[in-house]
N, C-alpha and C. Protein backbone atom coordinates (compact mmCIF):
# COMPACT_ATOMS: atom_id res chain seq x y z
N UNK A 1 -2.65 5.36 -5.11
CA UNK A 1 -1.53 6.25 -5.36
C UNK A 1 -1.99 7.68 -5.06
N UNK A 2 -1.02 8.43 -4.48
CA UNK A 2 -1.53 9.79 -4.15
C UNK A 2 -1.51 10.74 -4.79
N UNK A 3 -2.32 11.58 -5.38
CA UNK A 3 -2.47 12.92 -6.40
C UNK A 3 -1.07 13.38 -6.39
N UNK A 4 -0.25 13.08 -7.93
CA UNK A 4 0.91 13.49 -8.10
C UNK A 4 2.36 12.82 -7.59
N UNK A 5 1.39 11.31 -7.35
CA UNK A 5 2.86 10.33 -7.78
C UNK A 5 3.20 9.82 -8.46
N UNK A 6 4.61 9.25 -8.69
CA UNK A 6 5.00 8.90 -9.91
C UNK A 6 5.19 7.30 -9.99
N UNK A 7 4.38 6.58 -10.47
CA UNK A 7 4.58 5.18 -10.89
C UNK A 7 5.25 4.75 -12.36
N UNK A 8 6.11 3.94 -12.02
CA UNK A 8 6.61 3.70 -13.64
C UNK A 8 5.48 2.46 -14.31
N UNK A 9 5.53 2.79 -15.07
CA UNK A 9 4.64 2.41 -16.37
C UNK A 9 4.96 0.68 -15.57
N UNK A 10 3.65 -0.22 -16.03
CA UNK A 10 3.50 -1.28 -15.74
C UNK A 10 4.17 -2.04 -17.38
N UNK A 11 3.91 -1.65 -18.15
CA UNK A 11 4.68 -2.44 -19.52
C UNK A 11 4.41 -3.40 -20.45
N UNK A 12 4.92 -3.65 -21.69
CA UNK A 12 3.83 -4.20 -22.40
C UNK A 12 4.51 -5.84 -22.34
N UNK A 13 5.71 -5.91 -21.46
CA UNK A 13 6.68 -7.29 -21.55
C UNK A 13 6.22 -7.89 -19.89
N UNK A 14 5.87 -6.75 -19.34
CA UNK A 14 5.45 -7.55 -17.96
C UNK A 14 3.77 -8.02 -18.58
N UNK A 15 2.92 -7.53 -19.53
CA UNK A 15 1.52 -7.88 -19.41
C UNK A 15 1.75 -9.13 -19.95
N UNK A 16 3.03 -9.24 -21.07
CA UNK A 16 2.65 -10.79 -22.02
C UNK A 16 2.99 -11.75 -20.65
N UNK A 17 3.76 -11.34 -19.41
CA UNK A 17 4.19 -12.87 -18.75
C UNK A 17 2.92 -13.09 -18.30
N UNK A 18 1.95 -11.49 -17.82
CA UNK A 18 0.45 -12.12 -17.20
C UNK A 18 -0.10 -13.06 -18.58
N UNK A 19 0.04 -12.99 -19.57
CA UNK A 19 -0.27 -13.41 -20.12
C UNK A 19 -0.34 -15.20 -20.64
N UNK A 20 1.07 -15.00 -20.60
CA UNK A 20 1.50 -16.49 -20.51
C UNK A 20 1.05 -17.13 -19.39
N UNK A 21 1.03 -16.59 -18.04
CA UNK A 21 0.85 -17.68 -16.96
C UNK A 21 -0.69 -18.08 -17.18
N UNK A 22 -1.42 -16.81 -17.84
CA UNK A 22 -3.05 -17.02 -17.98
C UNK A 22 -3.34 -18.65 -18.80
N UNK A 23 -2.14 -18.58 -19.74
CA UNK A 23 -2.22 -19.53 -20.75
C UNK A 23 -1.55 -20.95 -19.95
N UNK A 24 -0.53 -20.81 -19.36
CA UNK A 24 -0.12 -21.67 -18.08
C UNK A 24 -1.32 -22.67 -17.46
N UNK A 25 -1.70 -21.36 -16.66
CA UNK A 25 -3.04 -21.93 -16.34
C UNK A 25 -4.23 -23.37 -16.93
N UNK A 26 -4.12 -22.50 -17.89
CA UNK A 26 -5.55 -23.30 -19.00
C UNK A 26 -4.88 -24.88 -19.24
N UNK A 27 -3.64 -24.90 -19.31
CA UNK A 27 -3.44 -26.29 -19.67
C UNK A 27 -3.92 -27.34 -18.05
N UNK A 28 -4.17 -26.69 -16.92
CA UNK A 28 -4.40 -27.49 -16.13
C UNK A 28 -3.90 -28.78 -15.62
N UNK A 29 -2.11 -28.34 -15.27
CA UNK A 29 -1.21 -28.98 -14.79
C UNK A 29 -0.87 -28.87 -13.21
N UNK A 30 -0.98 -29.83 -12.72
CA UNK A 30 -1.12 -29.25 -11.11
C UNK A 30 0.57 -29.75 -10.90
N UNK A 31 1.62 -30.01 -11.93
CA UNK A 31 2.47 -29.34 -11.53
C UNK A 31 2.93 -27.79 -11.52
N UNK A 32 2.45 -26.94 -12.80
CA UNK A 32 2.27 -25.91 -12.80
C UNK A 32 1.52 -25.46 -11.78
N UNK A 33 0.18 -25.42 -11.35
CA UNK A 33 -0.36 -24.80 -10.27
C UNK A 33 0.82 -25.11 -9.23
N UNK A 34 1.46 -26.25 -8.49
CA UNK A 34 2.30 -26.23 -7.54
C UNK A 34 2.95 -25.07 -7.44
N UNK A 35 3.89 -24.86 -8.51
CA UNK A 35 5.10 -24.19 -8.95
C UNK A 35 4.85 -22.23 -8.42
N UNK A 36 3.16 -22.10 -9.28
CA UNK A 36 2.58 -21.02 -8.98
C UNK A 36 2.60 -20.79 -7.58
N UNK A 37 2.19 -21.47 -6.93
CA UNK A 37 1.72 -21.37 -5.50
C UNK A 37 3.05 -21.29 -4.52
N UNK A 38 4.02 -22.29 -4.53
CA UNK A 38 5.18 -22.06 -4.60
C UNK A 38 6.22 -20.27 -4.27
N UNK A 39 5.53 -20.25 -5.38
CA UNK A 39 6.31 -18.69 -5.72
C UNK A 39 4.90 -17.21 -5.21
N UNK A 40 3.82 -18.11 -4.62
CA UNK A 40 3.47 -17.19 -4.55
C UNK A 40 2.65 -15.99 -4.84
N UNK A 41 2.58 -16.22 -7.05
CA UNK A 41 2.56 -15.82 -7.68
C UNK A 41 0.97 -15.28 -7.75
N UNK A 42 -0.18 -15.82 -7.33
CA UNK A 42 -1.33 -15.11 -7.00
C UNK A 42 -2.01 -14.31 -6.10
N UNK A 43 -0.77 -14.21 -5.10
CA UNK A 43 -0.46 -12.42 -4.52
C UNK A 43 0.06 -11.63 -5.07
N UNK A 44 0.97 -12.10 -5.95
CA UNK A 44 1.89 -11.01 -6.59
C UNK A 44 0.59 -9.96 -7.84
N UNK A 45 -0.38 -11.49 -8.28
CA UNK A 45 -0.97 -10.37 -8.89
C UNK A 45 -2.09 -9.83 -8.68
N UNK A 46 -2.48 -9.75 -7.41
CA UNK A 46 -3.37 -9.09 -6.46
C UNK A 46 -2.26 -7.69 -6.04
N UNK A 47 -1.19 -8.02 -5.85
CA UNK A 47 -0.69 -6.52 -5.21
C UNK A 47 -0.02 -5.75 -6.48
N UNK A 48 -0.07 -6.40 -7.53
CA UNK A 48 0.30 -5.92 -8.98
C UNK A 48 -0.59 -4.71 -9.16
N UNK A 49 -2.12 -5.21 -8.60
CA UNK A 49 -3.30 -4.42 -9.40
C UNK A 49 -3.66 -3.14 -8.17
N UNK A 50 -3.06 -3.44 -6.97
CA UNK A 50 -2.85 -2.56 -5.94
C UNK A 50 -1.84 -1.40 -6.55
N UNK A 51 -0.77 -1.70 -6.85
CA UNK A 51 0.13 -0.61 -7.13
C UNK A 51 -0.13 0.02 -8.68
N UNK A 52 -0.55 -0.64 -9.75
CA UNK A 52 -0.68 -0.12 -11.18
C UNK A 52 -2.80 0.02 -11.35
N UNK A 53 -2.93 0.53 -10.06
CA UNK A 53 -4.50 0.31 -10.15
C UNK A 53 -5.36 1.33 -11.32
N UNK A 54 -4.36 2.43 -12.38
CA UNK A 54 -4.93 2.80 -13.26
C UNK A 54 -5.11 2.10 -14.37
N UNK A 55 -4.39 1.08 -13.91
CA UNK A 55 -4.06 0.30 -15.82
C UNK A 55 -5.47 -0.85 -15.54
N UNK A 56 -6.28 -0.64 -16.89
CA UNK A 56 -7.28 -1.56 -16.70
C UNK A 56 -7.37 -2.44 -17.65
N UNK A 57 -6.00 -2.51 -18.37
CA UNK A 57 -5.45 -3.76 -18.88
C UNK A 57 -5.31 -4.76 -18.30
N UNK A 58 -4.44 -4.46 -17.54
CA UNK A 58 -3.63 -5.36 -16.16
C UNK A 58 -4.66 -6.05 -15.66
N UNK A 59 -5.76 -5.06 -15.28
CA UNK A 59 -6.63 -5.24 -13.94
C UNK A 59 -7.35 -6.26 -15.07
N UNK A 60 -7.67 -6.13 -16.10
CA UNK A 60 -8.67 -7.17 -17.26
C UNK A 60 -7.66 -8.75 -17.21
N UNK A 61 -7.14 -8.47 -17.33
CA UNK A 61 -5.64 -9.64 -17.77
C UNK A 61 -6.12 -10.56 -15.94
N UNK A 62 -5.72 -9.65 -15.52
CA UNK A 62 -5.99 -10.48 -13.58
C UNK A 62 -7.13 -11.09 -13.86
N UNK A 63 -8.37 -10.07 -13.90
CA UNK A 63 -9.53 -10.64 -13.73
C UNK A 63 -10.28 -11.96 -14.38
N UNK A 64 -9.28 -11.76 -15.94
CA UNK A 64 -9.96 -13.14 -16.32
C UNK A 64 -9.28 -14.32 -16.07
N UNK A 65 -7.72 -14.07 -15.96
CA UNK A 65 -7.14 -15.40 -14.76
C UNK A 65 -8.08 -15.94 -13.57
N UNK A 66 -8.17 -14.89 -12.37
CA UNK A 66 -9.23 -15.18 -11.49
C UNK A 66 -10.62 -15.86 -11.88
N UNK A 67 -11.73 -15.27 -13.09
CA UNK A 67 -12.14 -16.04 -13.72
C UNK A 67 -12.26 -17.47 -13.97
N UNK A 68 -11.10 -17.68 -14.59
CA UNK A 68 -10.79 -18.93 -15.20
C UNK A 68 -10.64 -19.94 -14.16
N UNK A 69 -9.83 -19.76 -12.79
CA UNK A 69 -9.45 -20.73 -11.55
C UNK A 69 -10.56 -20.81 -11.10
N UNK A 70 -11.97 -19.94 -10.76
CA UNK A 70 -12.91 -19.89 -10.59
C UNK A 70 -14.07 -20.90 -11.04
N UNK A 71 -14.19 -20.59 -11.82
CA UNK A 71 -14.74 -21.46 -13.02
C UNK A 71 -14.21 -22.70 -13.28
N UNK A 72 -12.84 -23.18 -13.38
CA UNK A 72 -12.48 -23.86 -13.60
C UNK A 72 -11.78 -25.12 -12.21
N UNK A 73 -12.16 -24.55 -11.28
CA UNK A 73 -12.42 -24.77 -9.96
C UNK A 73 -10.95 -25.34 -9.86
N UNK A 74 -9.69 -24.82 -9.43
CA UNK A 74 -8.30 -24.97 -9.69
C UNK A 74 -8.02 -24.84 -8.56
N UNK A 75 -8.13 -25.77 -7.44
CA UNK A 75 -7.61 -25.80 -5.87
C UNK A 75 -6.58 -24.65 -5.44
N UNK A 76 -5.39 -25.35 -5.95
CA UNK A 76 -4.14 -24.75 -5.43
C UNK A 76 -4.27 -23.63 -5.41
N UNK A 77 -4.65 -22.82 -6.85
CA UNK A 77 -4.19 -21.50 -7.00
C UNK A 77 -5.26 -20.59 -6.03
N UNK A 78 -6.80 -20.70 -5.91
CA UNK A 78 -7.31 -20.60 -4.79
C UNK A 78 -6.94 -20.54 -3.44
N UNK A 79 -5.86 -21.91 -2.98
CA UNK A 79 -5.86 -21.81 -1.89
C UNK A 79 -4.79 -20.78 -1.41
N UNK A 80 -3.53 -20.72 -2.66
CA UNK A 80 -2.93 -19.51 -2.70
C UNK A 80 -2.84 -17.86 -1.59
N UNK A 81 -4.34 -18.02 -3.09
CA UNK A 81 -5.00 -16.61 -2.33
C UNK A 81 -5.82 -16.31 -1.21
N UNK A 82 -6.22 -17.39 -0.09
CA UNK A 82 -6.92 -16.93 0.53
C UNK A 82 -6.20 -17.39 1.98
N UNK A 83 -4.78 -18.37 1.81
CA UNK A 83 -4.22 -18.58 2.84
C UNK A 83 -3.35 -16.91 3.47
């Protein structure tokens, strides 16, 4: 963002959905992963942390999702992100 723009606040109702999908995740339903992938949804929060890149909530909330597919070696959502 450039010195003296204005971003609206990222929010405390958009962090609980990162939240929930984090929790999504953990149950390790590869209809859920489908659904994710589907929509997309692990670009969305790669370019989430592009546009709100001061909030290091957000960026914590991402990172331990990423984490977790990592670790938890979760195909889909992987292949997601790197197709």
């Amino acid at each position: 963002m450039p010195y003296g723009g204005v971003v609206t606040p990222f929010g405390l109702d958009k962090l609980k959905v990162v939240e929930w999908v984090h929790s999504l995740l953990g149950l390790k339903e590869e209809v859920v992963c489908a659904k994710m992938n589907e929509t997309e949804f692990p670009r969305l929060l790669l370019t989430l942390m592009k546009v709100y890149d001061m909030n290091s909530v957000l960026d914590l909330k991402v990172f331990n999702i990423f984490s977790e597919v990592f670790k938890e070696d979760i195909p889909c959502f992987i292949e997601a992100v790197s197709s």
